[in-house]
N, C-alpha and C. Protein backbone atom coordinates (compact mmCIF):
# COMPACT_ATOMS: atom_id res chain seq x y z
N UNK A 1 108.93 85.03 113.38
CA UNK A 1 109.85 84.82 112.27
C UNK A 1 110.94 85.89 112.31
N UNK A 2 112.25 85.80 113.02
CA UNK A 2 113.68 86.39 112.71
C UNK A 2 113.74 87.08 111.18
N UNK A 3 113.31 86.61 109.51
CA UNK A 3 113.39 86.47 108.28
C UNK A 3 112.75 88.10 108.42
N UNK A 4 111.40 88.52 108.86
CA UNK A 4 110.74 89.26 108.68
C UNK A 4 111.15 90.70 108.46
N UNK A 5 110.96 91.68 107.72
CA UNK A 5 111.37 93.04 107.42
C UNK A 5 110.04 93.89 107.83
N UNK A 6 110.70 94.36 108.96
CA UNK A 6 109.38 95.40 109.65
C UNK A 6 109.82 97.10 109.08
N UNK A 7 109.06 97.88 108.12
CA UNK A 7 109.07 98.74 107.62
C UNK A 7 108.64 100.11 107.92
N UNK A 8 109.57 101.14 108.22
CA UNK A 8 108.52 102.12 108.42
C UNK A 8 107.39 102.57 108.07
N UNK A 9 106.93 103.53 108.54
CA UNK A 9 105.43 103.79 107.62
C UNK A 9 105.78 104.46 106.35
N UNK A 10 106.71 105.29 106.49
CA UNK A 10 107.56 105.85 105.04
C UNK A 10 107.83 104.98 104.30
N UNK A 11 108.65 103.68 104.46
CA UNK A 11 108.83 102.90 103.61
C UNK A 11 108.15 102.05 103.24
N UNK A 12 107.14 101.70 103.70
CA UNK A 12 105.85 101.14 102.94
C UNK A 12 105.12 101.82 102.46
N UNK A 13 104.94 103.38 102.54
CA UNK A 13 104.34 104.06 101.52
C UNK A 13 104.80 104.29 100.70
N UNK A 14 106.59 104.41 100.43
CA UNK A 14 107.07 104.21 99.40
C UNK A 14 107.12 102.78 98.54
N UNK A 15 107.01 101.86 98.85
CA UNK A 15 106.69 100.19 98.46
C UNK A 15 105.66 100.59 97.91
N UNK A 16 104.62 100.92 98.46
CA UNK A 16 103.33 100.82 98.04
C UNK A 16 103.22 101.64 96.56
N UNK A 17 103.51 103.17 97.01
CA UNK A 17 103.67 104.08 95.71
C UNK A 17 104.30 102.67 94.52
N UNK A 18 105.43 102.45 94.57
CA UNK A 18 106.10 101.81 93.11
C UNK A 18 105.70 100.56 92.85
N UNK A 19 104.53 99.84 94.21
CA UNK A 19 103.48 98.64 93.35
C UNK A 19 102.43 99.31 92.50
N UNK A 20 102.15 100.64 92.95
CA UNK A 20 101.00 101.10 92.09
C UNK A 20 101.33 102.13 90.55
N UNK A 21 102.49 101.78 90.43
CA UNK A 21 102.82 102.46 89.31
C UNK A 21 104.00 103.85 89.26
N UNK A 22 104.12 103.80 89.95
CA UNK A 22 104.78 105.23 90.37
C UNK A 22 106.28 104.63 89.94
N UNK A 23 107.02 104.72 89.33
CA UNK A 23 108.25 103.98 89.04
C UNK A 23 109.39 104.75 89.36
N UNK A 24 109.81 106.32 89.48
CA UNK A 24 110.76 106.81 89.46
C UNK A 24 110.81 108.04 90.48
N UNK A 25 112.05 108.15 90.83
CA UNK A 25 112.26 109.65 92.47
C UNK A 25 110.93 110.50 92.33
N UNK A 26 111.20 111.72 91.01
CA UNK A 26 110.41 112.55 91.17
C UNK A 26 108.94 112.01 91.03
N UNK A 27 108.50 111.31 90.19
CA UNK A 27 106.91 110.90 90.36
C UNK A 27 106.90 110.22 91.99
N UNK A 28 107.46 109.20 92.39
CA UNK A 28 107.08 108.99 93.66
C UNK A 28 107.23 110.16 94.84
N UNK A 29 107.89 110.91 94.73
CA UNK A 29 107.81 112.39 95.71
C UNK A 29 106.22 112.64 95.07
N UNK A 30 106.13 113.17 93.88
CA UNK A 30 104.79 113.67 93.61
C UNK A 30 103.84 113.01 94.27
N UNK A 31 103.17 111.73 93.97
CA UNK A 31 102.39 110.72 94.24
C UNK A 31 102.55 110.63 96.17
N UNK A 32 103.50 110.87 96.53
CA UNK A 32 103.59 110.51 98.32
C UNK A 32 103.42 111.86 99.08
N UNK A 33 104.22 113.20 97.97
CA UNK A 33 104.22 114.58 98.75
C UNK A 33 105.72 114.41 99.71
N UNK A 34 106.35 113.62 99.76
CA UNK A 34 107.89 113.42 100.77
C UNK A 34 108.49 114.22 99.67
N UNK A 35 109.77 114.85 100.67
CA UNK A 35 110.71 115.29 99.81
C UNK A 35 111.97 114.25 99.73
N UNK A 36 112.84 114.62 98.59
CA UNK A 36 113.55 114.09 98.04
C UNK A 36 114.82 113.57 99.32
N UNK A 37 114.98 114.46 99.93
CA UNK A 37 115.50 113.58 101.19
C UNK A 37 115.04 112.64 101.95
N UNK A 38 113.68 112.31 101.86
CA UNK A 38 113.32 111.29 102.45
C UNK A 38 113.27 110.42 101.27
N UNK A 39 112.91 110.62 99.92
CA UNK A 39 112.63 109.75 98.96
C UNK A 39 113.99 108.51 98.98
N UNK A 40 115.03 109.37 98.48
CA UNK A 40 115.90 108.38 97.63
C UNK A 40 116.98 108.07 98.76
N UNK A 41 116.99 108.71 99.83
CA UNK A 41 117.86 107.24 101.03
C UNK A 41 117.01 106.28 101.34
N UNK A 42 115.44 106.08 101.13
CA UNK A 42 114.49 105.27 101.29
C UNK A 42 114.29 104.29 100.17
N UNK A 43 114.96 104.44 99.10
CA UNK A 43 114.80 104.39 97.64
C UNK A 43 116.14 102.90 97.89
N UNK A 44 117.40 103.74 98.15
CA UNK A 44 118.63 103.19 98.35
C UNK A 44 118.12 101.98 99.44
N UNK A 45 117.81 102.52 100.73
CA UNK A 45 117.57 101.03 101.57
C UNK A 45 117.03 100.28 100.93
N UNK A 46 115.32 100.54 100.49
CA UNK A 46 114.72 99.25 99.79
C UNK A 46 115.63 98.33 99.25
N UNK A 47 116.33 99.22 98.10
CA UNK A 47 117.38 98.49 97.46
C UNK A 47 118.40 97.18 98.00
N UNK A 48 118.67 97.69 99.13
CA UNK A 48 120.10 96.84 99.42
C UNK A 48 119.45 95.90 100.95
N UNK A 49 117.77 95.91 101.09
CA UNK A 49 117.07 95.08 101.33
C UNK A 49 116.73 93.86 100.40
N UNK A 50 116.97 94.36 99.13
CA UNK A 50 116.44 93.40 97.90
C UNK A 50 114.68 93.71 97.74
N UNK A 51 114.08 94.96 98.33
CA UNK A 51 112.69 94.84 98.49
C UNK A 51 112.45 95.74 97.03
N UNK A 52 113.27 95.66 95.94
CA UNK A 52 113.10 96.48 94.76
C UNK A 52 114.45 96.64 93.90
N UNK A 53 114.21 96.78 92.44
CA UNK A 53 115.28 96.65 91.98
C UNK A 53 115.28 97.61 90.86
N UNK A 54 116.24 98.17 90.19
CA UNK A 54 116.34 98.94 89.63
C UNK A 54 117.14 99.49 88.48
N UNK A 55 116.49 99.86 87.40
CA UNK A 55 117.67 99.95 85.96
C UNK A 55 117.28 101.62 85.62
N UNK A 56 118.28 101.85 84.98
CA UNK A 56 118.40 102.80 84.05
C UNK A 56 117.96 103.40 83.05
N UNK A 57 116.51 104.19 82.77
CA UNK A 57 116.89 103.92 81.01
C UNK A 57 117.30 104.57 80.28
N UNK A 58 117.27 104.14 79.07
CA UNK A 58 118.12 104.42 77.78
C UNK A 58 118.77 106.07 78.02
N UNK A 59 119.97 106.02 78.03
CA UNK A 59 120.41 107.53 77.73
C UNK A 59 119.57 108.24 76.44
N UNK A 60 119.40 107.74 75.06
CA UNK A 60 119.35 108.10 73.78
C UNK A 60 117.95 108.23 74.10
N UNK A 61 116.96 107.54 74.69
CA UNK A 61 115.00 108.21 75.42
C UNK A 61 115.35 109.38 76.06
N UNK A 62 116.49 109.39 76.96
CA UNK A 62 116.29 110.87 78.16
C UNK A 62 117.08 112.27 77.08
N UNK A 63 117.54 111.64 76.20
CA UNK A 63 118.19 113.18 75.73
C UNK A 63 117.19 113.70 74.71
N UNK A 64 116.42 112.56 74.02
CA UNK A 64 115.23 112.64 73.25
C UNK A 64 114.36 113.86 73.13
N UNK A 65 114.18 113.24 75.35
CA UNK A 65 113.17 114.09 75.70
C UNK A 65 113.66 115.53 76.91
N UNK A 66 114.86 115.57 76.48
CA UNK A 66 115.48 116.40 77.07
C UNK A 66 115.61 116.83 78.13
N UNK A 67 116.16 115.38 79.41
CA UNK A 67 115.97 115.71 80.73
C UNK A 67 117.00 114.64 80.95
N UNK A 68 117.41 114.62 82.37
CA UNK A 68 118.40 113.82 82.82
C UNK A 68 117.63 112.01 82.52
N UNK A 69 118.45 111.01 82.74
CA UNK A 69 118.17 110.03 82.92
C UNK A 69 117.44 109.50 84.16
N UNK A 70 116.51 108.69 83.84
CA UNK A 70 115.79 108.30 85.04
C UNK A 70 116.40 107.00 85.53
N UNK A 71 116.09 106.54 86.86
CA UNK A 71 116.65 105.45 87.29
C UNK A 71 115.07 104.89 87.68
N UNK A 72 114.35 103.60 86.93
CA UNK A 72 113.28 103.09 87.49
C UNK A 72 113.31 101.97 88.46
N UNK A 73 112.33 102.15 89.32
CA UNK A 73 112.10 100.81 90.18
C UNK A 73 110.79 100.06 90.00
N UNK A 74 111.42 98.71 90.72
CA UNK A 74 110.29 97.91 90.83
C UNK A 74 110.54 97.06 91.74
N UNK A 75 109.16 96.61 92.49
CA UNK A 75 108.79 95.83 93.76
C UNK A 75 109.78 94.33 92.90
N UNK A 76 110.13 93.42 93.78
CA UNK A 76 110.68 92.75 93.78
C UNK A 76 109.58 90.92 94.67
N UNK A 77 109.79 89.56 94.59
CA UNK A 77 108.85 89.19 95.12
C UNK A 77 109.12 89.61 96.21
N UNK A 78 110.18 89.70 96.98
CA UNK A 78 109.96 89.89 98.60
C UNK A 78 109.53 91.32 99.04
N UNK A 79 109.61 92.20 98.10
CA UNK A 79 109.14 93.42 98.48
C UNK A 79 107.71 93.39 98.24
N UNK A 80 107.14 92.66 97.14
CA UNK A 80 105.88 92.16 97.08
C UNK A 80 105.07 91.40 98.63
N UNK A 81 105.56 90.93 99.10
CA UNK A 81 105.45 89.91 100.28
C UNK A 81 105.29 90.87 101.72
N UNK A 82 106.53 91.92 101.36
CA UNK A 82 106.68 92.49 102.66
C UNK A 82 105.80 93.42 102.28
N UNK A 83 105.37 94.42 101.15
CA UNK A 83 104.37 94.87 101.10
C UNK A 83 103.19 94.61 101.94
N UNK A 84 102.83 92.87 101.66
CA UNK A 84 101.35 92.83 101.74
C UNK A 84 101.59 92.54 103.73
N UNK A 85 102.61 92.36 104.31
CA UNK A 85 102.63 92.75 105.82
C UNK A 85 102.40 93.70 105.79
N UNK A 86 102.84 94.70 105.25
CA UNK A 86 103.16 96.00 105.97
C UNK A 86 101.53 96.95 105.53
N UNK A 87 101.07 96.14 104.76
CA UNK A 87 99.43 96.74 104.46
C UNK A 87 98.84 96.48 105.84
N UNK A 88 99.09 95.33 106.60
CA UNK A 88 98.75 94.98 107.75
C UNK A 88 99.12 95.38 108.79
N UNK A 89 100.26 96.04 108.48
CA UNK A 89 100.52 96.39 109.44
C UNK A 89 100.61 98.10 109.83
N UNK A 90 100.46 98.94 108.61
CA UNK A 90 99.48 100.26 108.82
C UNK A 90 98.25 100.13 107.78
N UNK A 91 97.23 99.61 108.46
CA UNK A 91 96.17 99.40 107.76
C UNK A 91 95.49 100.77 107.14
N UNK A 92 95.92 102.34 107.56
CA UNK A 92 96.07 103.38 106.76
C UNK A 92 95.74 103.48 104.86
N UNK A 93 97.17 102.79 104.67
CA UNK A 93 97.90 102.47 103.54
C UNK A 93 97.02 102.71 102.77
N UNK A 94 95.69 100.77 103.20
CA UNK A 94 94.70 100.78 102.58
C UNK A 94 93.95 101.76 101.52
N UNK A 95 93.86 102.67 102.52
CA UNK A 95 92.54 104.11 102.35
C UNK A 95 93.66 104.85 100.95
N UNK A 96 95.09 104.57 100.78
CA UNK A 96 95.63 105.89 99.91
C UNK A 96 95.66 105.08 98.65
N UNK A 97 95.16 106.29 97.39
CA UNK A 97 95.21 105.71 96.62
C UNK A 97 96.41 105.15 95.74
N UNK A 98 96.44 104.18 95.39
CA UNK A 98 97.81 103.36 95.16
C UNK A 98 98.36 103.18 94.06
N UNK A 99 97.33 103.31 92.74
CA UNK A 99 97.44 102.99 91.27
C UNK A 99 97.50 104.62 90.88
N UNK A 100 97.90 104.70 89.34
CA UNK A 100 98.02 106.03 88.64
C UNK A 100 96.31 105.46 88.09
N UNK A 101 95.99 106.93 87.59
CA UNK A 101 94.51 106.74 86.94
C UNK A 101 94.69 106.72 85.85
């Protein structure tokens, strides 16, 4: 299949991180241990793959709590899809844990 999106191992551990809850830069650095240079140009591709999508929230929540604005993501179906290849295809993945507790 030509259609197919073959992913690094970085970027399916980042896929993976924001199916399991991890929604935003700094928690997914936390949750993966990558630094922020690898995070958010990895962040940006997903993006303009369509393998995740992403909003803003509320200015008037982030000043609330007195920190910049976050930008959240989320798996998308095809990032859902290419996920479950790319479980297959570093069967690793598996073993890390994927959900917040």
């Amino acid at each position: 299949m030509s259609g197919d999106i073959n992913l690094t191992h970085t970027s399916a551990l980042i896929l993976q991180t924001i199916g399991g809850g991890y929604l935003y830069g700094f928690d997914i650095m936390e949750a993966t241990g990558l630094p922020s240079g690898t995070v958010y140009p990895a962040l940006r591709r997903l993006e303009q793959l369509a393998l995740i999508q992403s909003r803003w929230e509320k200015e008037s929540k982030a000043l609330a709590e007195q920190r910049p604005a976050r930008k959240y993501y989320k798996l998308t179906a095809l990032g859902e899809k290419t996920l479950g290849k790319s479980m297959q295809r570093y069967p690793l993945l598996k073993h890390l844990k994927g959900a917040r507790s």
